[in-house]
N, C-alpha and C. Protein backbone atom coordinates (compact mmCIF):
# COMPACT_ATOMS: atom_id res chain seq x y z
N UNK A 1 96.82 115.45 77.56
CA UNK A 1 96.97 114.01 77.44
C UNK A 1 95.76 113.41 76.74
N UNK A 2 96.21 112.56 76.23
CA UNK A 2 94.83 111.67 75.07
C UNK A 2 95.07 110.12 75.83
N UNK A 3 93.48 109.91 76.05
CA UNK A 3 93.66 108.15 76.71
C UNK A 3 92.60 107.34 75.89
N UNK A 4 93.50 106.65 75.60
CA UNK A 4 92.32 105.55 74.56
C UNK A 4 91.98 104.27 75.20
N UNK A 5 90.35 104.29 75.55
CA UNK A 5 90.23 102.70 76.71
C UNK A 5 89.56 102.35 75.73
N UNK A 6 90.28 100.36 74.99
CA UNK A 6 89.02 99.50 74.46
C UNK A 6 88.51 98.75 75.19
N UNK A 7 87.59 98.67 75.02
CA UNK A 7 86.53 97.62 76.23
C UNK A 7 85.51 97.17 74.85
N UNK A 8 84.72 96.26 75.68
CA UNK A 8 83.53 95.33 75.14
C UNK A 8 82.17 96.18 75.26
N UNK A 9 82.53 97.01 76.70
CA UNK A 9 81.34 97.71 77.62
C UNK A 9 81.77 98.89 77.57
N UNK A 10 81.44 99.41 76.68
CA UNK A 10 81.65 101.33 76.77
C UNK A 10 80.88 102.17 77.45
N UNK A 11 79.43 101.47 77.60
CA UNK A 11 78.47 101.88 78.77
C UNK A 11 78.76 101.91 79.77
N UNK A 12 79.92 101.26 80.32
CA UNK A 12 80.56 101.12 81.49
C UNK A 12 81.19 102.78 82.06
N UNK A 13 81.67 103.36 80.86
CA UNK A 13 82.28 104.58 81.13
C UNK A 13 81.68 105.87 81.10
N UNK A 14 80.33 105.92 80.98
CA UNK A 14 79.63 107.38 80.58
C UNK A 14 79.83 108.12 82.21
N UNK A 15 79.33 107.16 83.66
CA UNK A 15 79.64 107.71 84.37
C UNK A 15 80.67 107.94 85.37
N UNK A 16 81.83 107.65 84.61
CA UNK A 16 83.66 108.02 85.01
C UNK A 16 84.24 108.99 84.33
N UNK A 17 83.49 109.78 82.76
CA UNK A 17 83.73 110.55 81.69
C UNK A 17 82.87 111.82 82.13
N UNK A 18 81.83 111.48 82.81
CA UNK A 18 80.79 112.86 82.92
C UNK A 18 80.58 113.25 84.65
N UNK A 19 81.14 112.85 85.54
CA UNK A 19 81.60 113.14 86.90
C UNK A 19 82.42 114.16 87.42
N UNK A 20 82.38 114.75 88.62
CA UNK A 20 83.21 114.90 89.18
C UNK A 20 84.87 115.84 88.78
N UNK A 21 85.85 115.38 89.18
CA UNK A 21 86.93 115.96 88.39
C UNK A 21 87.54 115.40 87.04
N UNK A 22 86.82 114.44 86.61
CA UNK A 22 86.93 113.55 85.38
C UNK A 22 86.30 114.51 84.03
N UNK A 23 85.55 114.60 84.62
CA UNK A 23 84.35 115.89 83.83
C UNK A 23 85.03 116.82 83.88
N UNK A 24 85.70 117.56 84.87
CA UNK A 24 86.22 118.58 84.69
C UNK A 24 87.45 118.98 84.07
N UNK A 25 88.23 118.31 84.10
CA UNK A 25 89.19 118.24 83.27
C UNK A 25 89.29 117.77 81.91
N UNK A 26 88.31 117.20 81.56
CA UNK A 26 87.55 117.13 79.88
C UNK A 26 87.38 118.24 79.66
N UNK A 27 86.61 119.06 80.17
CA UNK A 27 85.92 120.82 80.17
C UNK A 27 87.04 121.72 79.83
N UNK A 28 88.17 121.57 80.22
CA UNK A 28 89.27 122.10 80.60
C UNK A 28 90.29 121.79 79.41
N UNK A 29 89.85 120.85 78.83
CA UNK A 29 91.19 119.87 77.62
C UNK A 29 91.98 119.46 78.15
N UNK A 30 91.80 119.81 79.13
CA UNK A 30 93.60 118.91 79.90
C UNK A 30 93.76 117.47 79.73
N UNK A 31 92.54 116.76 79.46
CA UNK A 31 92.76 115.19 78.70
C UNK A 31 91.51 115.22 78.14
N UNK A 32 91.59 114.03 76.98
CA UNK A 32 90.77 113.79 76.31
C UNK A 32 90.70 112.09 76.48
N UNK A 33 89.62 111.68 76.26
CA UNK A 33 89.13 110.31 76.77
C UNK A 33 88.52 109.56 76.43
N UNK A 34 88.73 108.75 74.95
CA UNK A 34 87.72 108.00 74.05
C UNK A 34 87.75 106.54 74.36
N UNK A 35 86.64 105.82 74.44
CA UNK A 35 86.18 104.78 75.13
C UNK A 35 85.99 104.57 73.48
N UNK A 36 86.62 103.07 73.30
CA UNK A 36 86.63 102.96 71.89
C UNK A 36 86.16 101.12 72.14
N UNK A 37 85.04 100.35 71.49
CA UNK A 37 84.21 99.35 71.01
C UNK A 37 85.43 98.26 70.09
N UNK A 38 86.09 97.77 71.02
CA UNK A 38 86.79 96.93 69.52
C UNK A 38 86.05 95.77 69.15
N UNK A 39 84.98 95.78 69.66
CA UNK A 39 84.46 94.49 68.89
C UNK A 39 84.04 95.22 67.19
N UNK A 40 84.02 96.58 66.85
CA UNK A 40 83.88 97.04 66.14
C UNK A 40 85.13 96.71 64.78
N UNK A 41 86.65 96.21 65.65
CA UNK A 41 87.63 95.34 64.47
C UNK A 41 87.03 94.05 64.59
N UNK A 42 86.66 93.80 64.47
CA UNK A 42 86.25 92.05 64.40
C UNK A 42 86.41 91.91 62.66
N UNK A 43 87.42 91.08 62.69
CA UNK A 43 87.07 90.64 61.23
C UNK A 43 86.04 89.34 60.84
N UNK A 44 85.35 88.86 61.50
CA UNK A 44 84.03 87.83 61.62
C UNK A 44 82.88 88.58 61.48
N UNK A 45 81.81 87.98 60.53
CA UNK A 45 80.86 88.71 59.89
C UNK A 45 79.36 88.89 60.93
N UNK A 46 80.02 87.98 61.89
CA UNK A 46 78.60 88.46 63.55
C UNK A 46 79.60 89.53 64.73
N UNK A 47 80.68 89.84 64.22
CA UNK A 47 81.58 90.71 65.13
C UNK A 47 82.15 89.91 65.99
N UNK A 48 82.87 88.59 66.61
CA UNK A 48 82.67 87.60 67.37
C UNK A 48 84.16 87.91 67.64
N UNK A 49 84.49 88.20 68.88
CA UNK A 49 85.46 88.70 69.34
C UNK A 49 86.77 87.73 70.68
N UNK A 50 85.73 86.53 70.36
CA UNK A 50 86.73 85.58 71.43
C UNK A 50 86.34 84.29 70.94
N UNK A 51 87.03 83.25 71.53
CA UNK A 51 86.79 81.67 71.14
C UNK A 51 86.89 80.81 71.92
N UNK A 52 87.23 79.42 71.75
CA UNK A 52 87.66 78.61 72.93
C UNK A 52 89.05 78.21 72.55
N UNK A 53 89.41 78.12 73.85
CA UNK A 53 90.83 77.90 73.97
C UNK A 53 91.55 76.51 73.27
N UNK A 54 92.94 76.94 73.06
CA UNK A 54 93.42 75.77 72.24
C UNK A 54 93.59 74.78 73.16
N UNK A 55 93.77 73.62 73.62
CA UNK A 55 94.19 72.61 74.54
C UNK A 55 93.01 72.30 75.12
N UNK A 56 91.91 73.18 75.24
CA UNK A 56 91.15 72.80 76.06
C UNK A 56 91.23 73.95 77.03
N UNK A 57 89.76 73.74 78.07
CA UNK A 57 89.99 74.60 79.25
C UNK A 57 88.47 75.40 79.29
N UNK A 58 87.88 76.06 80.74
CA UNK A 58 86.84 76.86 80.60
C UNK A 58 86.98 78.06 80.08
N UNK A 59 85.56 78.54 79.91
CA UNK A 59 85.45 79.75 79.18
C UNK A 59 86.07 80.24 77.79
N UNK A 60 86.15 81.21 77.38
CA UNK A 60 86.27 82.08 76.52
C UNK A 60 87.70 82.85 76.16
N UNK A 61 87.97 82.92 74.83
CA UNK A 61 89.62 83.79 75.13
C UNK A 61 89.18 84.89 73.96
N UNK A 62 89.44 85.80 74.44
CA UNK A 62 89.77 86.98 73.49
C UNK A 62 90.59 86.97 72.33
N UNK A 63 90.33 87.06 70.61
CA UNK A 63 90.99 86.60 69.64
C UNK A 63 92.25 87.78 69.77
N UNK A 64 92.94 87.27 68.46
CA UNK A 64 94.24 88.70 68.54
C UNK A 64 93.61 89.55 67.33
N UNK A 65 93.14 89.40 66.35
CA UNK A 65 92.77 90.12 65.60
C UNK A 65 91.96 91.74 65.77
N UNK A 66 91.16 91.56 66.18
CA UNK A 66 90.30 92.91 67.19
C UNK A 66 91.53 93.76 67.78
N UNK A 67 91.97 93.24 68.89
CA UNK A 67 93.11 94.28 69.33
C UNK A 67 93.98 94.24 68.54
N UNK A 68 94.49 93.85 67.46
CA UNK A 68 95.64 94.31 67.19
C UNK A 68 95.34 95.35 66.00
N UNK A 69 94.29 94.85 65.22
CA UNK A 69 93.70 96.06 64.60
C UNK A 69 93.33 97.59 65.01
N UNK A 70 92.48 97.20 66.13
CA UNK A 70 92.21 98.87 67.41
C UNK A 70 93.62 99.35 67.48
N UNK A 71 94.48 98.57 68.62
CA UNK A 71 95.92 99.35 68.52
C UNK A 71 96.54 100.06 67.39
N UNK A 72 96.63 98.99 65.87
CA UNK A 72 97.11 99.91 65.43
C UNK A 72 96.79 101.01 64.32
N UNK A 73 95.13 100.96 64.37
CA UNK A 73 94.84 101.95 63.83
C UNK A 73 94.74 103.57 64.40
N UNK A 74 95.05 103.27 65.91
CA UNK A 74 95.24 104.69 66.73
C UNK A 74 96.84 104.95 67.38
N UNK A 75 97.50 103.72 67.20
CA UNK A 75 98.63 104.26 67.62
C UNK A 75 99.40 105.34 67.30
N UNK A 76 100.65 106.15 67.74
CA UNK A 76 101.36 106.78 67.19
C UNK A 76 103.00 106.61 67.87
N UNK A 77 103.68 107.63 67.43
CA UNK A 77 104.89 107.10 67.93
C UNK A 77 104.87 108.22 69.55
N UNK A 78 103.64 108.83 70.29
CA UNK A 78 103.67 108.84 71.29
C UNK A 78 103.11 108.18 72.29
N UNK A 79 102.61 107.07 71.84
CA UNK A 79 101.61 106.40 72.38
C UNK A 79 102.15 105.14 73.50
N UNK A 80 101.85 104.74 74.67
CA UNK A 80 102.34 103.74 75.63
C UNK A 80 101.16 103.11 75.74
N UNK A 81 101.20 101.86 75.64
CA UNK A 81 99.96 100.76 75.69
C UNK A 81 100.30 99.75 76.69
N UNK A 82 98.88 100.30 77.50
CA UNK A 82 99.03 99.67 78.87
C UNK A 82 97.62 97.86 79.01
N UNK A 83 98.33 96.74 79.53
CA UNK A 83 96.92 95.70 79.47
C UNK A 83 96.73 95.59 80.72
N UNK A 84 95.46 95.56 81.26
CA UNK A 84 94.92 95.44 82.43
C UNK A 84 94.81 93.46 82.40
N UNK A 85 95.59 93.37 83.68
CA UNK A 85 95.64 91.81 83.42
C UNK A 85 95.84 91.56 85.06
N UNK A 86 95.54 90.71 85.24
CA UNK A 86 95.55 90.33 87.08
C UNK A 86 96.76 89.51 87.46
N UNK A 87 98.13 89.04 86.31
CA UNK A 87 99.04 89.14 86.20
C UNK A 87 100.53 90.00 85.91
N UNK A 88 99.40 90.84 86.16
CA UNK A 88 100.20 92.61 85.66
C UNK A 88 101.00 92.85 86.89
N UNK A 89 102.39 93.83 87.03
CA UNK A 89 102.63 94.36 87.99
C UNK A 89 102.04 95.20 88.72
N UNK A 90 102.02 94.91 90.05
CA UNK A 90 101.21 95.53 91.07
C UNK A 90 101.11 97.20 91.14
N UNK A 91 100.27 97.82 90.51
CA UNK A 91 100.00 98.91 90.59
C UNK A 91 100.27 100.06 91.61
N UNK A 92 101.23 101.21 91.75
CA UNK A 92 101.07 101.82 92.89
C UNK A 92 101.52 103.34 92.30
N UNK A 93 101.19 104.30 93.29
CA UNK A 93 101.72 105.59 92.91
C UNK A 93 102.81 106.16 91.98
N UNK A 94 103.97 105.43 92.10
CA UNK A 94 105.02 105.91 91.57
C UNK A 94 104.81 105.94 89.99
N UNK A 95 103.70 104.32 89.62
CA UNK A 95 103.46 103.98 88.09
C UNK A 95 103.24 105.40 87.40
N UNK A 96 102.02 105.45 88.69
CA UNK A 96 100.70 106.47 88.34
C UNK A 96 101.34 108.42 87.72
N UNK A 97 102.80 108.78 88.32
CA UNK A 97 103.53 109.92 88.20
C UNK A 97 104.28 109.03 86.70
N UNK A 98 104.55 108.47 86.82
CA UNK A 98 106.10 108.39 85.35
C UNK A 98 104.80 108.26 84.24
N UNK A 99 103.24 107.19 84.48
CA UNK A 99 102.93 107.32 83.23
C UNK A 99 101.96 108.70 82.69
N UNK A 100 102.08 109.83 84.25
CA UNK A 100 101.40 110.88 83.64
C UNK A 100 101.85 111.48 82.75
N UNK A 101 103.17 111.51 82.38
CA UNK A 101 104.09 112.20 82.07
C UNK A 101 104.49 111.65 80.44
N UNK A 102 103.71 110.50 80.00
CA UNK A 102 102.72 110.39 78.58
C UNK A 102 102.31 111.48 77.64
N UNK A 103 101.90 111.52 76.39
CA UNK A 103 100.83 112.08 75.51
C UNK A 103 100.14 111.17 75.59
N UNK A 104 100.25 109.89 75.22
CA UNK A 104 98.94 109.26 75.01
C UNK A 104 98.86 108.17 75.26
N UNK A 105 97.86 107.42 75.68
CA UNK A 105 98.01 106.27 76.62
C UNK A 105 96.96 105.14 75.65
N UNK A 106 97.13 104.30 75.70
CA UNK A 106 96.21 103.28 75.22
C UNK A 106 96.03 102.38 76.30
N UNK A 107 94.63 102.01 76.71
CA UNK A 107 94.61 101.23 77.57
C UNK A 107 93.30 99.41 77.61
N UNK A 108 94.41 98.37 77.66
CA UNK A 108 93.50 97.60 76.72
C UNK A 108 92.47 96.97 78.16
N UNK A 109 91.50 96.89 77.53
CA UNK A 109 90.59 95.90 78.85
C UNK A 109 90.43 94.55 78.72
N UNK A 110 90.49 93.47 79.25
CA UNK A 110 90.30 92.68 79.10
C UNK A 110 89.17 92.11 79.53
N UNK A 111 88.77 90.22 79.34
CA UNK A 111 87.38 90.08 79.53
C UNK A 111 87.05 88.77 79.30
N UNK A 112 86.38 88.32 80.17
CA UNK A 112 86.15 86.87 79.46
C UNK A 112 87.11 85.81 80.39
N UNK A 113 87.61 84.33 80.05
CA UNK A 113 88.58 83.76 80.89
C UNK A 113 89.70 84.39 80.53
N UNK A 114 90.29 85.28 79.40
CA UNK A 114 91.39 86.22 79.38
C UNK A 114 91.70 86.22 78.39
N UNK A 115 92.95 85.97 77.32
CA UNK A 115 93.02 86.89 76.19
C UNK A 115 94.45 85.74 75.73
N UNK A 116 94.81 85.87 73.76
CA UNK A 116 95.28 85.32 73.11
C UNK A 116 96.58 86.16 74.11
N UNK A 117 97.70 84.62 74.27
CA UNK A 117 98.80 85.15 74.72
C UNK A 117 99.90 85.80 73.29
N UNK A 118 99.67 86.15 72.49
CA UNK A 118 100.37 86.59 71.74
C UNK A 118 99.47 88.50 71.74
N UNK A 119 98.28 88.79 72.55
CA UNK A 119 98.00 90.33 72.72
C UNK A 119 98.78 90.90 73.87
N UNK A 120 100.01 90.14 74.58
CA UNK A 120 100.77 90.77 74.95
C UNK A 120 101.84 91.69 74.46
N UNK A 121 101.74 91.09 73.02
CA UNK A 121 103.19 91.79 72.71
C UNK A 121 102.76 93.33 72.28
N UNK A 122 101.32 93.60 72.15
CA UNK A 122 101.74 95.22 72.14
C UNK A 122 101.45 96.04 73.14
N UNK A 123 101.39 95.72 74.27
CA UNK A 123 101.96 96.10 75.60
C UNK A 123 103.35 96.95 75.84
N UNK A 124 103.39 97.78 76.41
CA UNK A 124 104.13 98.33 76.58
C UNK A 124 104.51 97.89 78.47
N UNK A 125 103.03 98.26 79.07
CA UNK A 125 103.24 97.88 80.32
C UNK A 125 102.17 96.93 80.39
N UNK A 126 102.08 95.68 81.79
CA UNK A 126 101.47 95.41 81.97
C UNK A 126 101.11 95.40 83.38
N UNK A 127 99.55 95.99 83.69
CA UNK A 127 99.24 96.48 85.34
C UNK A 127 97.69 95.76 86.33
N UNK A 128 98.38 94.77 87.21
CA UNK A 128 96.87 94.54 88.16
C UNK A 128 97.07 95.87 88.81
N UNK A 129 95.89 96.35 89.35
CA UNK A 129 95.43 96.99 90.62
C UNK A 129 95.56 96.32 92.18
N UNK A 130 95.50 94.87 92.14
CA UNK A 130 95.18 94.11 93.07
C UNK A 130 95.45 92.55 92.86
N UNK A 131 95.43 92.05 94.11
CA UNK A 131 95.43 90.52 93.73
C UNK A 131 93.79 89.99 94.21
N UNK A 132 92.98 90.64 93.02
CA UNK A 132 91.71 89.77 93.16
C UNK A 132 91.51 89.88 91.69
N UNK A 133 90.29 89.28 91.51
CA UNK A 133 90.01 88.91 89.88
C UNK A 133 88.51 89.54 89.80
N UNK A 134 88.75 90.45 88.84
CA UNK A 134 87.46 90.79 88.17
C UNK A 134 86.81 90.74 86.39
N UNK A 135 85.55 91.11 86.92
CA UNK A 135 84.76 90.26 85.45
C UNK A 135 85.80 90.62 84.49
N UNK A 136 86.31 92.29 84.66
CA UNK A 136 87.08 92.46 83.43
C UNK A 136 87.89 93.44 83.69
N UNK A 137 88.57 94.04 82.70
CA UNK A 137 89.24 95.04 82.86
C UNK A 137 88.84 96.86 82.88
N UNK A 138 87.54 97.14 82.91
CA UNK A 138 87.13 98.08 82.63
C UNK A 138 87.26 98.65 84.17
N UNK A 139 86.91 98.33 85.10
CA UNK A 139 86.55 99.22 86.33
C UNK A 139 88.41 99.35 86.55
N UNK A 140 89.19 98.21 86.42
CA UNK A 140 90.79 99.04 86.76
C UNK A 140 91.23 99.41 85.89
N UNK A 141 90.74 99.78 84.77
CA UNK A 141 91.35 100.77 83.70
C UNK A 141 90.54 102.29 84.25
N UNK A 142 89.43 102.10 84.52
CA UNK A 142 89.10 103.37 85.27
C UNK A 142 90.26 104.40 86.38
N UNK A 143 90.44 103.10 87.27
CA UNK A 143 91.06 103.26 88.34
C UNK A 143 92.60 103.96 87.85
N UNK A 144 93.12 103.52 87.30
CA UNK A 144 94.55 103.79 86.68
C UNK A 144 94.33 105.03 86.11
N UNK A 145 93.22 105.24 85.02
CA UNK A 145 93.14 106.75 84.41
C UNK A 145 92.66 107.52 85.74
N UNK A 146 91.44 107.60 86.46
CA UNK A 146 91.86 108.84 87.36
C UNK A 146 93.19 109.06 87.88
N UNK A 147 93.88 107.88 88.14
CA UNK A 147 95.05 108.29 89.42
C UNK A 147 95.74 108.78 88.10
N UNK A 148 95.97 108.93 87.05
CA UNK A 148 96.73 109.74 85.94
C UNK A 148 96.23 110.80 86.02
N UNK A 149 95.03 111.22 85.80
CA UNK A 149 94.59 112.42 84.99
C UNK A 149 94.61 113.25 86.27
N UNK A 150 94.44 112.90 87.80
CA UNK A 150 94.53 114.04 88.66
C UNK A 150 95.72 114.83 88.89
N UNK A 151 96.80 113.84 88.43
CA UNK A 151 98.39 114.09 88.36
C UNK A 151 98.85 115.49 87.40
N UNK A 152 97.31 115.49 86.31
CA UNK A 152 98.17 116.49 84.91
C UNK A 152 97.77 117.74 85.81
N UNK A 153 98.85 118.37 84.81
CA UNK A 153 99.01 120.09 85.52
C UNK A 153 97.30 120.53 84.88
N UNK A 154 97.12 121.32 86.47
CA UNK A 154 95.92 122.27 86.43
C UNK A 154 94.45 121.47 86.75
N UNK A 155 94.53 120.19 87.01
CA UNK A 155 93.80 119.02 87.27
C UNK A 155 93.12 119.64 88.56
N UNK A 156 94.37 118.81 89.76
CA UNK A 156 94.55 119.45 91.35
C UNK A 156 95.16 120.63 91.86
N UNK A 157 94.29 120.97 92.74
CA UNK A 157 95.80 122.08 93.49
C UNK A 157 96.98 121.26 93.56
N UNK A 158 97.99 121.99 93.37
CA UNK A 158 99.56 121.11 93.79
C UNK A 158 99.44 120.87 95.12
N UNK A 159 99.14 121.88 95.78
CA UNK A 159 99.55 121.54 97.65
C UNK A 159 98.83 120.59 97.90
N UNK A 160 97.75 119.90 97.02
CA UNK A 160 96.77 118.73 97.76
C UNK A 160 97.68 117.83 97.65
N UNK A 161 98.30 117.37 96.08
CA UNK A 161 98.94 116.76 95.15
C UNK A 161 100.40 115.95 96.46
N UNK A 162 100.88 117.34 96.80
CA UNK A 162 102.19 117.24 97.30
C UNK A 162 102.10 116.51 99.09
N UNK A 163 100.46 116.92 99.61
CA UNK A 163 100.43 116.26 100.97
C UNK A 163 100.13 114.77 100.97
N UNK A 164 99.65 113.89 99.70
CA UNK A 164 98.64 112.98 99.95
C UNK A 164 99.67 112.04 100.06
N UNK A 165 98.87 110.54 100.76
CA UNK A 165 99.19 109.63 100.40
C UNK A 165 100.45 108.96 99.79
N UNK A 166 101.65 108.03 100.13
CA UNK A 166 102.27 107.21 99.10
C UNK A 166 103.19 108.10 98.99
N UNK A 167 103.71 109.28 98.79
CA UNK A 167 104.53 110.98 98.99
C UNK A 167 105.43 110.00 99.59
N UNK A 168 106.59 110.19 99.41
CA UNK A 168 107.88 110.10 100.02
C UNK A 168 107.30 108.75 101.27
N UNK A 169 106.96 107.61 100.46
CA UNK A 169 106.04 106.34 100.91
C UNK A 169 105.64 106.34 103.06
N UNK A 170 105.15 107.69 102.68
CA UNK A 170 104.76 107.74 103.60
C UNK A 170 102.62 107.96 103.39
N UNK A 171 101.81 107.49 104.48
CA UNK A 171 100.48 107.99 104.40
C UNK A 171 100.13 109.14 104.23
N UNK A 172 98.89 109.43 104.52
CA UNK A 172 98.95 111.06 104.77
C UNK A 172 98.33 111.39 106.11
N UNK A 173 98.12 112.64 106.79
CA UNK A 173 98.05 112.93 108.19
C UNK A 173 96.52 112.82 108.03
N UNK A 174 96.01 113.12 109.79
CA UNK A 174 94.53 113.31 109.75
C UNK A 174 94.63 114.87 109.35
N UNK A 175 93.00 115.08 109.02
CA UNK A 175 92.60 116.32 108.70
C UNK A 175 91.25 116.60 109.41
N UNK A 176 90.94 117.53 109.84
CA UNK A 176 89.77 117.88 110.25
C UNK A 176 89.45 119.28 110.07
N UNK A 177 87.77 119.54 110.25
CA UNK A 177 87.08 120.59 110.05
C UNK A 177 86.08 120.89 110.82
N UNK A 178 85.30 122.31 110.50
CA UNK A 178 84.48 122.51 111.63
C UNK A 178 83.51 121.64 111.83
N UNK A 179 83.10 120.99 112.60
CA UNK A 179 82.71 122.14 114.20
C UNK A 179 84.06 121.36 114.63
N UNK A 180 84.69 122.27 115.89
CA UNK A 180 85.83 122.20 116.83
C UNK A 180 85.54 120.58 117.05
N UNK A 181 83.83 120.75 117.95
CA UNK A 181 83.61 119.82 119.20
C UNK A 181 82.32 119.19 117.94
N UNK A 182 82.25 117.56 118.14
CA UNK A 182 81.54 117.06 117.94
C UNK A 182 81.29 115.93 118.56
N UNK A 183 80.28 115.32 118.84
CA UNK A 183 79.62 114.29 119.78
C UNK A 183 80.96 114.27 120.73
N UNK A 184 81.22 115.24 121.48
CA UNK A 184 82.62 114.64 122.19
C UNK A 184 84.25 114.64 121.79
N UNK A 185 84.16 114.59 120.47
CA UNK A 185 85.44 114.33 119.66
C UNK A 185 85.56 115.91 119.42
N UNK A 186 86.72 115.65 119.95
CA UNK A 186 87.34 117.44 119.36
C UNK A 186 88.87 117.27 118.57
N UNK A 187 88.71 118.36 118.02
CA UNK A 187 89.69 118.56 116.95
C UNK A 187 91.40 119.11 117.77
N UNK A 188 92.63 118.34 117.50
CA UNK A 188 93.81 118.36 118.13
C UNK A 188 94.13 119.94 118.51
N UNK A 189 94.29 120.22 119.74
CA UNK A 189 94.68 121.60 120.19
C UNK A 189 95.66 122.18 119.04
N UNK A 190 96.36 121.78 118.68
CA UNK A 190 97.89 122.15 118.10
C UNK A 190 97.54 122.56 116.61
N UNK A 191 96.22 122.43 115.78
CA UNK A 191 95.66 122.38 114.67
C UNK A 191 95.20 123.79 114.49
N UNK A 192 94.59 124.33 115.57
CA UNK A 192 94.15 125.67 116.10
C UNK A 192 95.01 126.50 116.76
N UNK A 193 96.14 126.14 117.23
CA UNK A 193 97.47 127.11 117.87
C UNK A 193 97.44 128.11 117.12
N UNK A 194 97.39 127.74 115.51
CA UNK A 194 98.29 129.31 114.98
C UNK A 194 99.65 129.00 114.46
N UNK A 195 100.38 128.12 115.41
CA UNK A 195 101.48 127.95 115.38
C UNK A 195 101.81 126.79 114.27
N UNK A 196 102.23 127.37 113.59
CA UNK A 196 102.66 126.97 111.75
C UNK A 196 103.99 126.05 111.85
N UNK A 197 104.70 125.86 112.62
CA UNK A 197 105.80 125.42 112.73
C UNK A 197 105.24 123.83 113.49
N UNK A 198 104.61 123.90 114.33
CA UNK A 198 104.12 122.86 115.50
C UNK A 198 103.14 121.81 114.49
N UNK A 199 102.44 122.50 113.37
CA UNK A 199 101.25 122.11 113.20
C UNK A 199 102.13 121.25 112.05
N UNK A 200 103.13 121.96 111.77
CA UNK A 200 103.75 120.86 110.69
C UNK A 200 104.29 119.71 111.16
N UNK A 201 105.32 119.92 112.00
CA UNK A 201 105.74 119.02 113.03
C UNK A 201 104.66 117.75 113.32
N UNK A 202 104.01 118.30 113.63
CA UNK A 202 102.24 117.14 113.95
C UNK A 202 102.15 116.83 113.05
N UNK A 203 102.17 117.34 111.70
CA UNK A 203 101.62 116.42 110.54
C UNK A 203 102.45 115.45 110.40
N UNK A 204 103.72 115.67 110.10
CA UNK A 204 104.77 114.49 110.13
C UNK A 204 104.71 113.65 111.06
N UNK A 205 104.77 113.72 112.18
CA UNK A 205 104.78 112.63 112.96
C UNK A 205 103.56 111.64 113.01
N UNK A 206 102.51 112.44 112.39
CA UNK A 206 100.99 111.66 112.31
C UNK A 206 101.11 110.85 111.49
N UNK A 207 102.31 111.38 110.30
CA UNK A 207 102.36 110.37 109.07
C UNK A 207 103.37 108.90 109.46
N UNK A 208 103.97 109.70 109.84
CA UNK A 208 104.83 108.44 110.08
C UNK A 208 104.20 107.91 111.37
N UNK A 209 103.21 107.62 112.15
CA UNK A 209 102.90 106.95 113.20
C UNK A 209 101.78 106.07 112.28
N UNK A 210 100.75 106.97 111.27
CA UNK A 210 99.80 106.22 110.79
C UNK A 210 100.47 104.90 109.98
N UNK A 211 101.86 105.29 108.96
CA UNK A 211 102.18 104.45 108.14
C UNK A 211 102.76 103.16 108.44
N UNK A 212 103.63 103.64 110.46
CA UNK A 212 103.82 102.15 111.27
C UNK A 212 102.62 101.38 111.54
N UNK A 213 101.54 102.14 111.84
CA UNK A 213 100.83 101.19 112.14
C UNK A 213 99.93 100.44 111.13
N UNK A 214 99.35 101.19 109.84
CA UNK A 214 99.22 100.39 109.06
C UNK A 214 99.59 100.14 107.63
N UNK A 215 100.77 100.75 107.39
CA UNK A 215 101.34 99.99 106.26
C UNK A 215 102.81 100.00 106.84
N UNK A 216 103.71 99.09 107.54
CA UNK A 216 104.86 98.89 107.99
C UNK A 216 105.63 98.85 106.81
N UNK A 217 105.24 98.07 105.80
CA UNK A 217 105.83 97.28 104.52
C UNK A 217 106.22 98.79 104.04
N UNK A 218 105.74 99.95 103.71
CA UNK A 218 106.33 100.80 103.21
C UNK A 218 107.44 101.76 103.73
N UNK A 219 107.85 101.39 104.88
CA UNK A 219 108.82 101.92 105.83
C UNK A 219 110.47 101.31 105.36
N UNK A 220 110.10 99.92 104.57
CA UNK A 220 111.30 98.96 104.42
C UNK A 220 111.75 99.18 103.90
């Protein structure tokens, strides 16, 4: 998979690119990940990449020229272009599987009081993370590419893949490790049985007890 993030702040990404399993799967080719400067399309001779709004109003708007140039000098006809916008549909797992399943992703950031309403139209999707507002779009364009890139084959173990979280919208179970006994707290008899049949049994029911109690809404 190839993911193309434009941002303002590319410094923002050296340590989400050189981490962890982000890093490792760069190492690996299994994605590739260019953090691309569009103030670099600016057709204005100081690079000047936003303005003030027509009607009036605070702050700053992002011009259309810059992005529409970036987009389409990297697009292709495999490409899905995603805008990080806090009017976006609410982000959740299921997005995160259909858009792994991409070659190549474009992902725009936004910034500033927000952006020419005509840089919607090369959107393909549009995605909040949340209903809060941030400086910009760079930290949930982060967010969206890991939950992609752990998805591609050879990323994760599958069996992690297949227990976690959101799975058949259910949570995921507790887990524990050694020591048995700690300050008091010990680890569920039935975990240590042996018994492979019981221990599954327990996981399910852990899931579905954790997900009544705190996410009900996904039960509906």
């Amino acid at each position: 998979m190839r993911i193309d993030i434009l941002t303002l702040f590319p410094g923002m990404f050296q340590g989400f690119i050189n981490e962890s399993i982000i890093k490792r799967a760069i190492n690996k080719g299994l994605v590739t990940i260019n953090v691309i400067d569009f103030r670099e399309y600016s057709e204005l001779n100081n690079k000047q990449v936003d303005d003030t709004p027509y009607g009036g109003g605070g702050g700053m708007v992002l011009r259309c020229e810059p992005l529409f140039k970036a987009v389409e000098s990297i697009k292709t006809t495999d490409s899905k272009v995603i805008l990080m916008t806090p009017d976006g549909y609410q982000y959740k797992q299921s997005m995160a599987v259909d858009l792994s399943k991409f070659k190549h992703l474009i992902i725009i950031c936004g910034h500033y009081e927000g952006f020419d309403e005509r840089i919607r139209t090369l959107a393909d999707y549009e995605i909040s993370i949340g209903d809060y507002i941030l400086t910009g779009g760079e930290l949930a364009s982060m967010v969206v590419s890991d939950s992609i890139i752990r998805l591609l084959d050879g990323v994760i173990n599958k069996v992690s893949l297949d227990s976690e979280s959101f799975n058949d919208n259910l949570l995921d179970y507790p887990v524990y490790t050694k020591p048995q006994v700690f300050r008091g707290l010990e680890v569920p008899e039935v975990l240590i049985s042996g018994d492979h049949a019981k221990i599954k049994a327990w996981q399910e029911n852990k899931r579905i007890e954790r997900t009544k109690e705190r996410r009900p809404d996904l039960l509906k």
